[in-house]
PDB file of N, CA and C in Angstrom:
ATOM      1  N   UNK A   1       0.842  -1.174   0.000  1.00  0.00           N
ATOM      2  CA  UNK A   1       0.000   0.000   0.000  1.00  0.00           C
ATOM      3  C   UNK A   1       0.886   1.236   0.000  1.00  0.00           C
ATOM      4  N   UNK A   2       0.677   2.309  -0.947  1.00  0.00           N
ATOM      5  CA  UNK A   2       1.741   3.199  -1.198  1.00  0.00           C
ATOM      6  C   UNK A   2       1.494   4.352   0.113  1.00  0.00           C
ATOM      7  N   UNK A   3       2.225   5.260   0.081  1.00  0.00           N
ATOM      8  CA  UNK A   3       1.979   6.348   1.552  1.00  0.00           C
ATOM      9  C   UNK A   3       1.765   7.613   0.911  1.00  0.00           C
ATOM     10  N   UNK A   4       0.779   8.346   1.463  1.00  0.00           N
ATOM     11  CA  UNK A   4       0.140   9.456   0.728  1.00  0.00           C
ATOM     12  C   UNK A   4       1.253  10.396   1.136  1.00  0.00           C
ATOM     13  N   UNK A   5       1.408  11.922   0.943  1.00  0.00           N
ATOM     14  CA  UNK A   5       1.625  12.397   1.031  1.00  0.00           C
ATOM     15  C   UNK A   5       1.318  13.208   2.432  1.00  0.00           C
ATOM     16  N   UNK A   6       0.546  13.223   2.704  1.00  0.00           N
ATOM     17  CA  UNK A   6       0.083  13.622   4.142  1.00  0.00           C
ATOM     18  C   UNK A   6       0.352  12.838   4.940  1.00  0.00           C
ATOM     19  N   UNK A   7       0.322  11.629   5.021  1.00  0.00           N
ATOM     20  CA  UNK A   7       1.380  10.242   6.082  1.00  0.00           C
ATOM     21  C   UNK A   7       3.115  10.788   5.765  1.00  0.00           C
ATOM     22  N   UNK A   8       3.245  10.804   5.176  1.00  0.00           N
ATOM     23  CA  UNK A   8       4.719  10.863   5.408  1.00  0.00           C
ATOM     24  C   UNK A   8       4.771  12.376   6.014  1.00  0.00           C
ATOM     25  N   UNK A   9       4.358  13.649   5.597  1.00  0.00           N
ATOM     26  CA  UNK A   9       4.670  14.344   6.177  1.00  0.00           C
ATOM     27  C   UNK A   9       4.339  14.060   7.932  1.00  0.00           C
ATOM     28  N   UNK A  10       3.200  13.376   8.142  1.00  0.00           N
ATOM     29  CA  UNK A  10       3.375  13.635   9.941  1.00  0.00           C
ATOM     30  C   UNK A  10       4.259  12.360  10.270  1.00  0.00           C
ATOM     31  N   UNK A  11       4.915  11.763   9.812  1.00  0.00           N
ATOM     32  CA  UNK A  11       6.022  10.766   9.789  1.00  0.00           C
ATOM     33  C   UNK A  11       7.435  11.275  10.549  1.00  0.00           C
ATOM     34  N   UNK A  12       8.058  11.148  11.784  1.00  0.00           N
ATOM     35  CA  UNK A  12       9.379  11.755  12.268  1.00  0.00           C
ATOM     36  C   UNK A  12      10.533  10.998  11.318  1.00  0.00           C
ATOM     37  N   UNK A  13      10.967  11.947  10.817  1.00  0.00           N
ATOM     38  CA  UNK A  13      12.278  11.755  10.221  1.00  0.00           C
ATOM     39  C   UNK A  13      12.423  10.220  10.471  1.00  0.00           C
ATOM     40  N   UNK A  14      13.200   9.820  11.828  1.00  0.00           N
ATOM     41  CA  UNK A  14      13.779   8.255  11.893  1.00  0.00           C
ATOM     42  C   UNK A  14      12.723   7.355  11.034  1.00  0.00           C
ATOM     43  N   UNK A  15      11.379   7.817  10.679  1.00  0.00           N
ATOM     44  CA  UNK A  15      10.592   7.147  10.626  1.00  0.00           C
ATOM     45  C   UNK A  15      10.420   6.968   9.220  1.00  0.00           C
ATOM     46  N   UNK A  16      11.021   7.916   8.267  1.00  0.00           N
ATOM     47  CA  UNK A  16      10.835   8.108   6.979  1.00  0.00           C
ATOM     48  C   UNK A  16      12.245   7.374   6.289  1.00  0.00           C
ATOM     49  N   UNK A  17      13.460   7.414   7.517  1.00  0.00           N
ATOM     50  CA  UNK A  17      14.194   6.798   6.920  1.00  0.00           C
ATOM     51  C   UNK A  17      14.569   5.578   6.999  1.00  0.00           C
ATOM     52  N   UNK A  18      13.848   4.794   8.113  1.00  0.00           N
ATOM     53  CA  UNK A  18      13.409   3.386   7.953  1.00  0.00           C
ATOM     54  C   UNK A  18      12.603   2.619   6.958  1.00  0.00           C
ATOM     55  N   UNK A  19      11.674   3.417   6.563  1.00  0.00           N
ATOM     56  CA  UNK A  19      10.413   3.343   5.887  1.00  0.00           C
ATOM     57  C   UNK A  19      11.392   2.811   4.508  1.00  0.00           C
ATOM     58  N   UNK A  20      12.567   4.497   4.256  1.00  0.00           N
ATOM     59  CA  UNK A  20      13.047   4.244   2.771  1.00  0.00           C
ATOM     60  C   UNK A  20      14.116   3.095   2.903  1.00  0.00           C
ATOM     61  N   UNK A  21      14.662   2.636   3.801  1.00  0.00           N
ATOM     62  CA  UNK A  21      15.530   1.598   4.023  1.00  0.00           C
ATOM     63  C   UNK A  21      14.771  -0.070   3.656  1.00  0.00           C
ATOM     64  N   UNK A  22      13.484   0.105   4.078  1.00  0.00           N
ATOM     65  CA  UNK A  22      12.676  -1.393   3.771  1.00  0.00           C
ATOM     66  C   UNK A  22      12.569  -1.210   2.360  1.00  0.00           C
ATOM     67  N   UNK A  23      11.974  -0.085   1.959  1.00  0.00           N
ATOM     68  CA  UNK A  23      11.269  -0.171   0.292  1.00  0.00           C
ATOM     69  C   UNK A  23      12.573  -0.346  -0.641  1.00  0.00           C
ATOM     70  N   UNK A  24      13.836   0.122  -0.143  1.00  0.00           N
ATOM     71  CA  UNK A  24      14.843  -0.421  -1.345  1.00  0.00           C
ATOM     72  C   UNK A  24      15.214  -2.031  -1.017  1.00  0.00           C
ATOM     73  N   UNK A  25      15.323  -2.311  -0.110  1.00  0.00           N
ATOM     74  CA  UNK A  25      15.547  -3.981  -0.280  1.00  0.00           C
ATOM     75  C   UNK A  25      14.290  -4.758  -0.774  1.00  0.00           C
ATOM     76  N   UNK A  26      12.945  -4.317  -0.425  1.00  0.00           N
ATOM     77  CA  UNK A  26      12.164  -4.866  -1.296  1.00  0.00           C
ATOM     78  C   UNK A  26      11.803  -4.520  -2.763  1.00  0.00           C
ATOM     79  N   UNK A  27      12.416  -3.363  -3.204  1.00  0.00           N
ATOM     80  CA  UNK A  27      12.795  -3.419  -4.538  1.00  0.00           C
ATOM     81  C   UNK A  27      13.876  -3.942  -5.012  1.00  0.00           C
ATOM     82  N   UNK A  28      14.631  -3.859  -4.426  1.00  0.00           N
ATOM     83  CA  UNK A  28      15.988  -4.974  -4.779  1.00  0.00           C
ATOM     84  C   UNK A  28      15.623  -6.470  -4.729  1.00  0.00           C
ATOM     85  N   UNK A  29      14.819  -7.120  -3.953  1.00  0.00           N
ATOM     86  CA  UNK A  29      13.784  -8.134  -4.382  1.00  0.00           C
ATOM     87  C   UNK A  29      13.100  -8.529  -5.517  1.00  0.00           C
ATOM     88  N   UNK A  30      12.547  -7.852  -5.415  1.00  0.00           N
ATOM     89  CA  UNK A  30      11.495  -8.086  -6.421  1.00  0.00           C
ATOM     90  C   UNK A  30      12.447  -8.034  -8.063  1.00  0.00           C
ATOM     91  N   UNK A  31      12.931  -6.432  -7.799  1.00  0.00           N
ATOM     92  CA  UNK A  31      13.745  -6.794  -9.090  1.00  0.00           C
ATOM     93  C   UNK A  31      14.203  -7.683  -9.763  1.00  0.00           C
ATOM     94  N   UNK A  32      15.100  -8.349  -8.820  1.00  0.00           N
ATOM     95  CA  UNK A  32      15.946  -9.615  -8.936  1.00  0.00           C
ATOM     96  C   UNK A  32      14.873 -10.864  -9.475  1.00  0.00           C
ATOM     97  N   UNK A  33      13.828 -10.890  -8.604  1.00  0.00           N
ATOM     98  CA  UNK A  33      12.376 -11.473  -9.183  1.00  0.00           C
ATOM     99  C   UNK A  33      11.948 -12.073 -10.725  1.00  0.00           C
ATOM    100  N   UNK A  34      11.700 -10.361 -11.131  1.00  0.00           N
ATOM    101  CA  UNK A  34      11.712 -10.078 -12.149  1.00  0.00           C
ATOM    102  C   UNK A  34      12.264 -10.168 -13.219  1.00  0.00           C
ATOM    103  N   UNK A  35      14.080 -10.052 -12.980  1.00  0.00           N
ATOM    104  CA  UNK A  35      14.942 -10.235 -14.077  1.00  0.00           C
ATOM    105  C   UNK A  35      15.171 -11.717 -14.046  1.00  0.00           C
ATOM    106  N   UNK A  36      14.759 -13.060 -12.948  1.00  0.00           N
ATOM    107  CA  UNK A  36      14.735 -14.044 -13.221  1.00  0.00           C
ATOM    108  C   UNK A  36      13.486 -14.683 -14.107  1.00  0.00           C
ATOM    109  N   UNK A  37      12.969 -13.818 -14.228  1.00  0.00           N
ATOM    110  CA  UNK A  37      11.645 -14.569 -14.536  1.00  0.00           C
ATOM    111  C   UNK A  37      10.841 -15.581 -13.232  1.00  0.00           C
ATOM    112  N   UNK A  38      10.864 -15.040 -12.327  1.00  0.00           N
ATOM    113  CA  UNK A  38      10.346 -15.834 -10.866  1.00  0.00           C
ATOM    114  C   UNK A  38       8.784 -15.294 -10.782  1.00  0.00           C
ATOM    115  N   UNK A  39       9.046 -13.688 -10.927  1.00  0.00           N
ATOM    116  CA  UNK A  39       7.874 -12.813 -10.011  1.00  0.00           C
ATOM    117  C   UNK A  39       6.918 -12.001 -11.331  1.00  0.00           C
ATOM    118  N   UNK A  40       6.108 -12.913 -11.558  1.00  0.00           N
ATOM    119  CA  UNK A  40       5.575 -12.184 -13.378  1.00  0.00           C
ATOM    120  C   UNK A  40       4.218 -11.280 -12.468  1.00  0.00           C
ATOM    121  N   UNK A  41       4.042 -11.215 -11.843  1.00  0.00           N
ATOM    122  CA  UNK A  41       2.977 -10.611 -10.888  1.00  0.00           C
ATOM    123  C   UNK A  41       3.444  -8.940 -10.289  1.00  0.00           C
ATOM    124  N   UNK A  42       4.827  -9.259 -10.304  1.00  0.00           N
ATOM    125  CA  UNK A  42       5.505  -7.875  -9.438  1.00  0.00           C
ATOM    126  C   UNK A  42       5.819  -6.326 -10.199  1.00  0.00           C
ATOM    127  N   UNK A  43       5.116  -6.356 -11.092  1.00  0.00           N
ATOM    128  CA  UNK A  43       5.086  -5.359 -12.373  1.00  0.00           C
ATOM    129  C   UNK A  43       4.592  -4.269 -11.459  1.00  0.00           C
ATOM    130  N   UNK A  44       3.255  -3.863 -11.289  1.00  0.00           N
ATOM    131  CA  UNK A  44       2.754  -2.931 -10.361  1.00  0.00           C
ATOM    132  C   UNK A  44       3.165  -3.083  -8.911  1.00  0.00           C
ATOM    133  N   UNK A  45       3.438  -4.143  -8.450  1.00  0.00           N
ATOM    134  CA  UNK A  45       4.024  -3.937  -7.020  1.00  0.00           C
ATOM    135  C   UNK A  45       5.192  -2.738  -6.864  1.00  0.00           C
ATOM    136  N   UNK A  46       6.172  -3.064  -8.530  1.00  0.00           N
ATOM    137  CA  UNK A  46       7.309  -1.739  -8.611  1.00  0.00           C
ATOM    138  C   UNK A  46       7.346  -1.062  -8.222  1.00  0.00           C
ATOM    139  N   UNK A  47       6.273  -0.477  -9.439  1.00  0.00           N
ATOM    140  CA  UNK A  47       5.757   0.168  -9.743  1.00  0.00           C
ATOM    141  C   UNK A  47       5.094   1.389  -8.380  1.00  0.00           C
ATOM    142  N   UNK A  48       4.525   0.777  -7.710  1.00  0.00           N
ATOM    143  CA  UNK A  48       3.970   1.770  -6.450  1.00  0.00           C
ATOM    144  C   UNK A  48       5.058   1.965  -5.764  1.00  0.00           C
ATOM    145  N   UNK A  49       5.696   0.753  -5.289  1.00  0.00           N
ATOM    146  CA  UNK A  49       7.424   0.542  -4.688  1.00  0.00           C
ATOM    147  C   UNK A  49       8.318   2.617  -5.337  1.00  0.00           C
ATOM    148  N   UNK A  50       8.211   2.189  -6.010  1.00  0.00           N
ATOM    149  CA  UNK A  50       9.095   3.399  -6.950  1.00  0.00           C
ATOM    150  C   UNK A  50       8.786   4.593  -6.325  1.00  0.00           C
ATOM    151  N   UNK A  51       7.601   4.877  -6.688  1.00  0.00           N
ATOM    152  CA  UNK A  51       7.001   5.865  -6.569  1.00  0.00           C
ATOM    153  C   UNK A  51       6.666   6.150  -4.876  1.00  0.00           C
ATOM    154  N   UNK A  52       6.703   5.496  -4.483  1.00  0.00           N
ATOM    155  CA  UNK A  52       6.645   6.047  -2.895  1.00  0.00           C
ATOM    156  C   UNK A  52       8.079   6.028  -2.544  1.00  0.00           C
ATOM    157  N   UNK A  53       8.928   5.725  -2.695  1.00  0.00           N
ATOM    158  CA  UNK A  53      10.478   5.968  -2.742  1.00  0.00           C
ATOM    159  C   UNK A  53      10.946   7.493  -2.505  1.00  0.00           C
ATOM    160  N   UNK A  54      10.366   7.902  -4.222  1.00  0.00           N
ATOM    161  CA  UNK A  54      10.240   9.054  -4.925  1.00  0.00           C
ATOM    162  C   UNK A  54       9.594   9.545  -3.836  1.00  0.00           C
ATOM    163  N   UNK A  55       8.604   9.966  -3.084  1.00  0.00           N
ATOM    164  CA  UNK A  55       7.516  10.832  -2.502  1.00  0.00           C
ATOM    165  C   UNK A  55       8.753  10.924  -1.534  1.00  0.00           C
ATOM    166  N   UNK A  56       9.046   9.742  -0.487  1.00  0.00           N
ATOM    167  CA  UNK A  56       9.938  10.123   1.052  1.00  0.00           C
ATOM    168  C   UNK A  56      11.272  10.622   0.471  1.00  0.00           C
ATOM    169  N   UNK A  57      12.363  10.560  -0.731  1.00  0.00           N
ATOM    170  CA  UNK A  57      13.177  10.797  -0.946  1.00  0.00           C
ATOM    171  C   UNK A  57      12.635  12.785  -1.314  1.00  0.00           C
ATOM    172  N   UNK A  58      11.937  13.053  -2.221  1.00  0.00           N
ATOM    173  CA  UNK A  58      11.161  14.217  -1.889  1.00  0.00           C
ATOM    174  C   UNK A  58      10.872  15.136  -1.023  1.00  0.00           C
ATOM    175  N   UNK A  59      10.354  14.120   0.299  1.00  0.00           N
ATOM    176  CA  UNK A  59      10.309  15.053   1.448  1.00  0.00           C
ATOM    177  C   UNK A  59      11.326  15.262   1.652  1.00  0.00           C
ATOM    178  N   UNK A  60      12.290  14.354   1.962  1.00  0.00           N
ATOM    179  CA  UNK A  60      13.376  14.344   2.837  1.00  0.00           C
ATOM    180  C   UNK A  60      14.548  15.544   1.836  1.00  0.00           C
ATOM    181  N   UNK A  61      14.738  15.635   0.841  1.00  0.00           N
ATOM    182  CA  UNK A  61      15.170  16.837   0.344  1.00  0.00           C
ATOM    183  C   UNK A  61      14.591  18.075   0.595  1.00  0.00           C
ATOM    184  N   UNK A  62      13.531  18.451   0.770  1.00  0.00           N
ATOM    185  CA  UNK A  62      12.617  19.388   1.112  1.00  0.00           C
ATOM    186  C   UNK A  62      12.912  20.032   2.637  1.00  0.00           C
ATOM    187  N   UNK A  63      13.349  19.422   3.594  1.00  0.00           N
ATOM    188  CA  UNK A  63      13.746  19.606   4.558  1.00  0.00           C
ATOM    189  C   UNK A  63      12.857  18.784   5.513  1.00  0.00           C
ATOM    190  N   UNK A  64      12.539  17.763   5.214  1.00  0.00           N
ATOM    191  CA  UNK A  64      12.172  16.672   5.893  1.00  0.00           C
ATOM    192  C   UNK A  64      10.838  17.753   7.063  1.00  0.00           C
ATOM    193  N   UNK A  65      10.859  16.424   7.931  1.00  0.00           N
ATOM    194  CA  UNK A  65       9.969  16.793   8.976  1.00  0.00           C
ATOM    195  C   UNK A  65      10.713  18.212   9.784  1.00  0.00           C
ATOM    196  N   UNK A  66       9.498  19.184  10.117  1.00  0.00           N
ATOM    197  CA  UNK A  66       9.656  19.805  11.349  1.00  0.00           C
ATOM    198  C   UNK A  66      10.014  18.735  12.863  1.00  0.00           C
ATOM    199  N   UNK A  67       9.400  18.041  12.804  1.00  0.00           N
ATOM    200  CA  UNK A  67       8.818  17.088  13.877  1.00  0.00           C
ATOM    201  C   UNK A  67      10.485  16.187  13.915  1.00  0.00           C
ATOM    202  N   UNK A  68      11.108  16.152  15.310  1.00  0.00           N
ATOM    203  CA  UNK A  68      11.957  15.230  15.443  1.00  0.00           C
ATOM    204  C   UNK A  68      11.928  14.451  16.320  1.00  0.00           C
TER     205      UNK A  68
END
């Protein structure tokens, strides 16, 4: 389930960068998945994977949370 934009912002920092620490090993998963031909299902799983990446890597350039 991807994270809106309004969840991550009330998200404390430690919390956003745990968050981005799980979603790259489970894209590094799945990938691997994928380029075996294992995971023919994991197309949109990426896919959201990616893109919520993108959103916390976003905040966190932005100047992350007020909230520490």
């Amino acid at each position: 389930m991807p994270l809106k934009n309004k969840e991550i912002r009330a998200m404390p920092l430690k919390a956003v960068n745990e968050r981005l620490g799980e979603i790259q090993k489970e894209l590094l998963k799945l990938s691997g998945q994928r380029a075996t031909g294992a995971g023919q299902k994991n197309n949109q799983q990426i896919r959201i994977l990616k893109r919520t990446k993108a959103r916390l890597l976003t905040h966190l350039r932005q100047g992350g949370s007020k909230k520490k």
